[in-house]
Structures are given as C-alpha cells and as structure tokens.
Protein backbone atom coordinates (compact mmCIF):
# COMPACT_ATOMS: atom_id res chain seq x y z
CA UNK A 1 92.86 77.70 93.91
CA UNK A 2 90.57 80.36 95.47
CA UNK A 3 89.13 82.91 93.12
CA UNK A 4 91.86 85.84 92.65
CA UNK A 5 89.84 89.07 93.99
CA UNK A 6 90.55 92.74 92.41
CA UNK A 7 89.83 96.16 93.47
CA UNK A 8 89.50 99.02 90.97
CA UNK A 9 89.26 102.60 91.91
CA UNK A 10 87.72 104.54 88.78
CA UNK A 11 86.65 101.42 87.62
CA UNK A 12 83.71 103.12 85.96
CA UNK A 13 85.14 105.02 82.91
CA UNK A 14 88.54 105.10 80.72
CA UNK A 15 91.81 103.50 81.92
CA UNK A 16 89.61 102.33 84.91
CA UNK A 17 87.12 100.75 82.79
CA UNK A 18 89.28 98.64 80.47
CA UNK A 19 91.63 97.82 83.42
CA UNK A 20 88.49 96.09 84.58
CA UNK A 21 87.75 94.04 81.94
CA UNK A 22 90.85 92.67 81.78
CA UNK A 23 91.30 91.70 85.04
CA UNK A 24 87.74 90.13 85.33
CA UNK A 25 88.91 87.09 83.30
CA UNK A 26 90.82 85.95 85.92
CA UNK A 27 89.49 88.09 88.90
CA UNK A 28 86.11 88.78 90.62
CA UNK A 29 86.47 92.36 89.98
CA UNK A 30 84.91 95.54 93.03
CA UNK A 31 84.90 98.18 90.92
CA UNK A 32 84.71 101.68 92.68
CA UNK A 33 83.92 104.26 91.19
CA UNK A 34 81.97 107.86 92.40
CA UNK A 35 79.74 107.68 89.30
CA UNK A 36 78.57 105.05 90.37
CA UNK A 37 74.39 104.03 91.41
CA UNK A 38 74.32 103.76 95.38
CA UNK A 39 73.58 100.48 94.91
CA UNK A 40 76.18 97.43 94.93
CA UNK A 41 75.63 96.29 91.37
CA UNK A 42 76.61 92.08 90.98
CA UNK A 43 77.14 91.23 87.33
CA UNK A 44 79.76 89.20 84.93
CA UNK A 45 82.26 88.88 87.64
CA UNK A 46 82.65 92.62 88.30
CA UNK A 47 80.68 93.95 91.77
CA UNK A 48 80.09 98.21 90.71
CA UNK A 49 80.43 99.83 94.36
CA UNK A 50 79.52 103.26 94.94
CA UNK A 51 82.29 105.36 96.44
CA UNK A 52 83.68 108.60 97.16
CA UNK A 53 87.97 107.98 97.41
CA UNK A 54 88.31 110.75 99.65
CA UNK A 55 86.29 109.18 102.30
CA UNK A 56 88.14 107.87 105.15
CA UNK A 57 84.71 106.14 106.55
CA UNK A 58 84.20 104.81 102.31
CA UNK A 59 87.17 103.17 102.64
CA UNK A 60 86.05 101.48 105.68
CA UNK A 61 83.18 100.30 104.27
CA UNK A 62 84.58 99.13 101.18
CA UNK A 63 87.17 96.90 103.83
CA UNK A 64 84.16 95.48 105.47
CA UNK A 65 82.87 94.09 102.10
CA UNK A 66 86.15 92.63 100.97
CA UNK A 67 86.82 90.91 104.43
CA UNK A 68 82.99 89.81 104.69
CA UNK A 69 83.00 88.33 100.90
CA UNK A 70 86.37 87.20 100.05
CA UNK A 71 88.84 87.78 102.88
CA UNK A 72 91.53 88.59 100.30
CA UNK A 73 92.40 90.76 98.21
CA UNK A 74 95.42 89.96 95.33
CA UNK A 75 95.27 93.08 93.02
CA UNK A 76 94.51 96.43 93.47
CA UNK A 77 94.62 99.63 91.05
CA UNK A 78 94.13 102.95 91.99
CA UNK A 79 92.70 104.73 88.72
CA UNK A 80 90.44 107.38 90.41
CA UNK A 81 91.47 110.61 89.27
CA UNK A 82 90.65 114.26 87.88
CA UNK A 83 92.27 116.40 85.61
CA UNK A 84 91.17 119.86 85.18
CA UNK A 85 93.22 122.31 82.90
CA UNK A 86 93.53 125.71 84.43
CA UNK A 87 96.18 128.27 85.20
CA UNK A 88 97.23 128.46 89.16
CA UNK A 89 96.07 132.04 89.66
CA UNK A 90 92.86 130.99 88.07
CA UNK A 91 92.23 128.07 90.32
CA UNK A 92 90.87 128.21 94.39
CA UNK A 93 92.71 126.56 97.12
CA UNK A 94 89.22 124.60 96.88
CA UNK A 95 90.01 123.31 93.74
CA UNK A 96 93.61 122.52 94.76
CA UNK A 97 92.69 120.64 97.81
CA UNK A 98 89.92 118.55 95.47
CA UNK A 99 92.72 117.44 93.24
CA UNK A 100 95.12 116.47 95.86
CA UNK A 101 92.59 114.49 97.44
CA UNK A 102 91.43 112.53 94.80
CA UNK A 103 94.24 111.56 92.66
CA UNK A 104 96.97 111.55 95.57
CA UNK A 105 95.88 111.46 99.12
CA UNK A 106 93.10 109.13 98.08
CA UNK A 107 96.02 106.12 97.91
CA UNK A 108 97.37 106.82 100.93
CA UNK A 109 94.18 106.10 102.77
CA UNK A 110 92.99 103.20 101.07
CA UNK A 111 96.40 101.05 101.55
CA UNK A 112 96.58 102.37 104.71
CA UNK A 113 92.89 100.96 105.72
CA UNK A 114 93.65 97.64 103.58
CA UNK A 115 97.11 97.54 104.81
CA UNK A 116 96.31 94.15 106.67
CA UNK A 117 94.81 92.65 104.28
CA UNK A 118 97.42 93.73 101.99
CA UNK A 119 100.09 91.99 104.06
CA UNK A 120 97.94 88.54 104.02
CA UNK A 121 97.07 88.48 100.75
CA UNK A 122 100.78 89.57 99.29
CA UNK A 123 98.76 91.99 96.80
CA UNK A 124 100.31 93.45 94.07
CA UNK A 125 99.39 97.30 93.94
CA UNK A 126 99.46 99.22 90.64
CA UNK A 127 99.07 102.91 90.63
CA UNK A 128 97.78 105.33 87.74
CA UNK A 129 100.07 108.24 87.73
CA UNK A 130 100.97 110.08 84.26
CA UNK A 131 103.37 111.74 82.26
CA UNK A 132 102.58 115.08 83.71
CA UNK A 133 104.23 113.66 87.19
CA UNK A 134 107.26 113.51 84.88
CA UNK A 135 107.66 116.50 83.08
CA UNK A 136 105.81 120.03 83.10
CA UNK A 137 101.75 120.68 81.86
CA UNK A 138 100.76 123.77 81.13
CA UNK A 139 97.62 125.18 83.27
CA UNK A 140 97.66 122.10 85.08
CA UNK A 141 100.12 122.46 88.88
CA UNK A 142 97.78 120.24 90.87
CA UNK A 143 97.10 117.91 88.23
CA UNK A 144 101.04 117.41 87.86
CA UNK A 145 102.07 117.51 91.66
CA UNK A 146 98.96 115.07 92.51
CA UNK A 147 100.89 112.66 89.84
CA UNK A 148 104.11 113.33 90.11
CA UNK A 149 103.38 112.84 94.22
CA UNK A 150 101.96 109.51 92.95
CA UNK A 151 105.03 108.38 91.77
CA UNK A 152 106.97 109.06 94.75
CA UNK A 153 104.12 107.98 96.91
CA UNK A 154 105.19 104.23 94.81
CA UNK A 155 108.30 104.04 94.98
CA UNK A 156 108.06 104.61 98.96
CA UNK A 157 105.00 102.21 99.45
CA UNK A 158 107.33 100.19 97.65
CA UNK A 159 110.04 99.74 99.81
CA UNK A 160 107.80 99.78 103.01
CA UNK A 161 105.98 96.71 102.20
CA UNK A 162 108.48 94.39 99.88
CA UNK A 163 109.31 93.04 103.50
CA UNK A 164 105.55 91.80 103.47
CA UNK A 165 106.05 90.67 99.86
CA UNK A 166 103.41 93.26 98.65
CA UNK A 167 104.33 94.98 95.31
CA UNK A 168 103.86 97.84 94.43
CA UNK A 169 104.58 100.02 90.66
CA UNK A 170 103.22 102.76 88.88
CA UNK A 171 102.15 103.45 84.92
CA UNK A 172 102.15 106.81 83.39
CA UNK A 173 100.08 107.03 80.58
CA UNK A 174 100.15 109.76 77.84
CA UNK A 175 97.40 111.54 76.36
CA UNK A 176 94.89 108.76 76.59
CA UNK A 177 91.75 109.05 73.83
CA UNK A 178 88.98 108.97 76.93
CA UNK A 179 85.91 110.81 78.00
CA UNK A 180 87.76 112.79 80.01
CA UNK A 181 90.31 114.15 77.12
CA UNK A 182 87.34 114.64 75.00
CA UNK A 183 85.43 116.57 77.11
CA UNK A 184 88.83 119.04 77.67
CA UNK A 185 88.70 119.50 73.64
CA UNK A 186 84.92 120.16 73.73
CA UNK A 187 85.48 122.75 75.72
CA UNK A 188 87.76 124.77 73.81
CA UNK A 189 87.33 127.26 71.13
CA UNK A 190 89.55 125.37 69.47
CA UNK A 191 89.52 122.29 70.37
CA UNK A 192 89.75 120.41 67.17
CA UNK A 193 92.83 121.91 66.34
CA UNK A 194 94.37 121.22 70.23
CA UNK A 195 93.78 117.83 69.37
CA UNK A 196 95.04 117.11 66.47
CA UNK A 197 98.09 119.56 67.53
CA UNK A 198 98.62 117.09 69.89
CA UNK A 199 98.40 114.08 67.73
CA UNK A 200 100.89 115.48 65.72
CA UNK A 201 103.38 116.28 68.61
CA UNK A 202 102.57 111.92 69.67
CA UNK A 203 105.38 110.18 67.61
CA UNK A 204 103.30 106.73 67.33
CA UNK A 205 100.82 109.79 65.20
CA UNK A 206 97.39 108.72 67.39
CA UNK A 207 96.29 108.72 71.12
CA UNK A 208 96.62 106.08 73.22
CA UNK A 209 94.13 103.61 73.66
CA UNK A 210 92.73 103.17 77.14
CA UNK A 211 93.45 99.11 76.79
CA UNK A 212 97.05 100.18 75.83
CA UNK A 213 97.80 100.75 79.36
CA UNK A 214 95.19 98.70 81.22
CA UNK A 215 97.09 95.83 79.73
CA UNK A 216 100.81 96.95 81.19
CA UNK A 217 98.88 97.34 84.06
CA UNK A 218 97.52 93.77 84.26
CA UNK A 219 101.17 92.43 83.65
CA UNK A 220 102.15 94.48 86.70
CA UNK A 221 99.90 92.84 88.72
CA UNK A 222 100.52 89.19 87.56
CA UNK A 223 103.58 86.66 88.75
CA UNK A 224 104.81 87.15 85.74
CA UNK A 225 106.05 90.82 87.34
CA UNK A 226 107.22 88.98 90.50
CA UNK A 227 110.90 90.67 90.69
CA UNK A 228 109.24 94.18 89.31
CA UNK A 229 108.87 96.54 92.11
CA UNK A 230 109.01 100.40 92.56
CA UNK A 231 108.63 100.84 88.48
CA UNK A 232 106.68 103.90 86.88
CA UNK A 233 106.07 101.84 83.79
CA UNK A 234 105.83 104.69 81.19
CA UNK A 235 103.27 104.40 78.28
CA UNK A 236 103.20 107.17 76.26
CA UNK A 237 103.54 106.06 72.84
CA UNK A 238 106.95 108.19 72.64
CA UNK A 239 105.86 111.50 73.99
CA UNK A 240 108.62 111.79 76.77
CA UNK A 241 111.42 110.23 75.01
CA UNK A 242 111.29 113.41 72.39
CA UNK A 243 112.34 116.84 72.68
CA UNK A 244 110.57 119.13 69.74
CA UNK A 245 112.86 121.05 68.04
CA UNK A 246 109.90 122.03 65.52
CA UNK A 247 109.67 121.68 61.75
CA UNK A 248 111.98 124.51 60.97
CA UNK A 249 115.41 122.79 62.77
CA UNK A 250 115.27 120.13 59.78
CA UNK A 251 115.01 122.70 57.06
CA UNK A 252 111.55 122.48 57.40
CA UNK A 253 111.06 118.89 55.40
CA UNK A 254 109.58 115.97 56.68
CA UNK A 255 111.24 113.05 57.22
CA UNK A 256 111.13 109.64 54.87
C-alpha cells in the first residue's frame, strides 16, 4: 500500500503537536504551522511547512506540494487556532476578525482548495473545535462563536461530502494543560489560583493532556471510525456533563 499522507494545521505546538506524533507512525506527516522557520523542514516522517491559515494564496501553495509529492492526501486536522480572553467591549473589530479567521474561516478555505483531492483520496477530516462552541466562556465571544461555528461548519461539511465518501467529525477538548493555557495563567494577577480554581471545577481533578485528545482524534481519522460521521467527539474529562451547584448545596461536605 502507498504511504498514508497527513496534513496538520497547528502542527507546531499543543493538541497540534501530539496529534502529529501520533499520526506519523503510520503517516508521512505536513505539519503547518505559522511558527514555523520559512523553510520546509524534512525530518522523522513529519515535513514542518511554514504557513499563515488565513492565506487563500498559502493554501495554494501548500496544494501544490501535496499534489507534486504525494498526490493524496488521507487525513487531515485542522488544529490552528487562538484563544485570547477578553471582554467584547474591550476587544477591536480587528481582533474579532483575527479570531474568526484563524480558528473558523481558515477551514473553510483549506477544504475548499483541497476539495479535489479530498474527493480522490476519500480523506477523513477531523476538526479541533472546543467546549466553549458548546456552552458559554466568559470574556471570550469570538473565541466561542469561532468554535461553536466550527462545529456547525462539521456537521455541514459532513453531509456535503459523505456522497464522495469523505468524513468528516469534530473533538472538543476541555481545558487542555498547553502553552497556550499557561501563558493565559501567567498573565493574571492571579493566575495560580485561576488554575487551580479550575482544576477543582474538572471532575477527573487535573487538566487534560494534549495526547488525551490527539488520540480520539487519530481514531477519528482511522477505518476503524468508518460509519462515524458528523460527531463533535467531546473530551473534556467531565466538565460539560456537570452543572455546579457549589459546596454549600451538599451541606457543605465533601463527598466519600
């Protein structure tokens, strides 16, 4: 059998990151990421590319590779994202439009550039969304209509290509122990106490682990997820299945 070929958007930190590793045991592995050198990187079955998301002419590029060097594509994860924590009337249309763009609108053009190749191939598509698409964030309206948008955006893409046998599901993770989470707490007065306020709130006690949801992402993408389309796969170690009555509701005791 040909060598299975992956594409990874954010493939350069958290979810991204571990998302690539596992796929690269079975998968030469383009890994996209902005953070990127300019330079197309070739190492351990993983190929670091350089990219903006945003850019219609990127994504056009990035095609050119794929068709040039493989002329396939069987998985691809869309993991680019940004998440900054800030009241509305705080934040610029600017800002707005970034968000949008990245974690949203970024999707939308880079099925719609591979959408041929897509079709060929019979790729399986797995999209990062999160719990904030599901339920409400405080300080963060883009962030949550970006994802929860993502989550429509799946189930739709989902239905329009089935016909073409292209799948295509979601995950939401939870509050994710990354770079990106850490550098939210570092920022805050506080921030010690915001995170362990919301370790308490998890019910599995801990953040997730970025490999905790790369891995329900590679089973997504495998045969073994051949009847699964249209799913937003939640992993959230509990968070949205609770509602948090507080301490005081039990008589203030903890439980045994």
């Amino acid at each position: 059998m040909d060598q299975l070929v992956a594409l990874v958007t954010g493939g350069g930190s958290g979810i991204g990151l571990e998302t690539v590793n596992c796929l690269k045991r079975d998968h030469q592995v383009i890994s996209a990421d902005v953070a990127f050198d300019p330079r197309t990187t070739r190492m351990d079955k993983t190929i670091s590319y350089e990219m903006d998301v945003t850019s219609q002419d990127a994504w056009g590029n990035l095609l050119t590779l794929v068709e040039r060097d493989y002329g396939r594509l069987d998985s691809m994860v869309f993991s680019a994202g940004v998440a900054p924590i800030l009241g509305l009337n705080k934040t610029s249309a600017t800002d707005v439009q970034k968000v949008l763009d990245i974690n949203l609108t970024s999707i939308m053009l880079g099925v719609r550039v591979f959408w041929d190749l897509l079709k060929s191939s019979k790729s399986s598509i797995v999209i990062v969304a999160s719990v904030a698409g599901l339920v409400g964030q405080n300080a963060s309206a883009p962030y949550s209509a970006s994802k929860g948008g993502a989550i429509s955006l799946t189930r739709a893409l989902a239905t329009e290509l089935a016909q073409y046998g292209v799948r295509v599901n979601s995950v939401s993770p939870g509050p994710t122990n990354t770079k990106m989470i850490q550098r939210h707490f570092d920022s805050l007065q506080n921030g010690t106490q915001a995170r362990n306020k919301l370790i308490q709130r998890m019910p599995i006690g801990r953040l997730i682990d970025p490999a905790e949801v790369a891995k329900p992402i590679q089973f997504l993408l495998s045969s073994d997820a051949s009847a699964i389309t249209g799913c937003n796969l939640i992993v959230d170690g509990g968070l949205t299945a609770t509602f948090d009555y507080g301490n005081e509701f039990a008589g203030g005791e903890k439980h045994d």
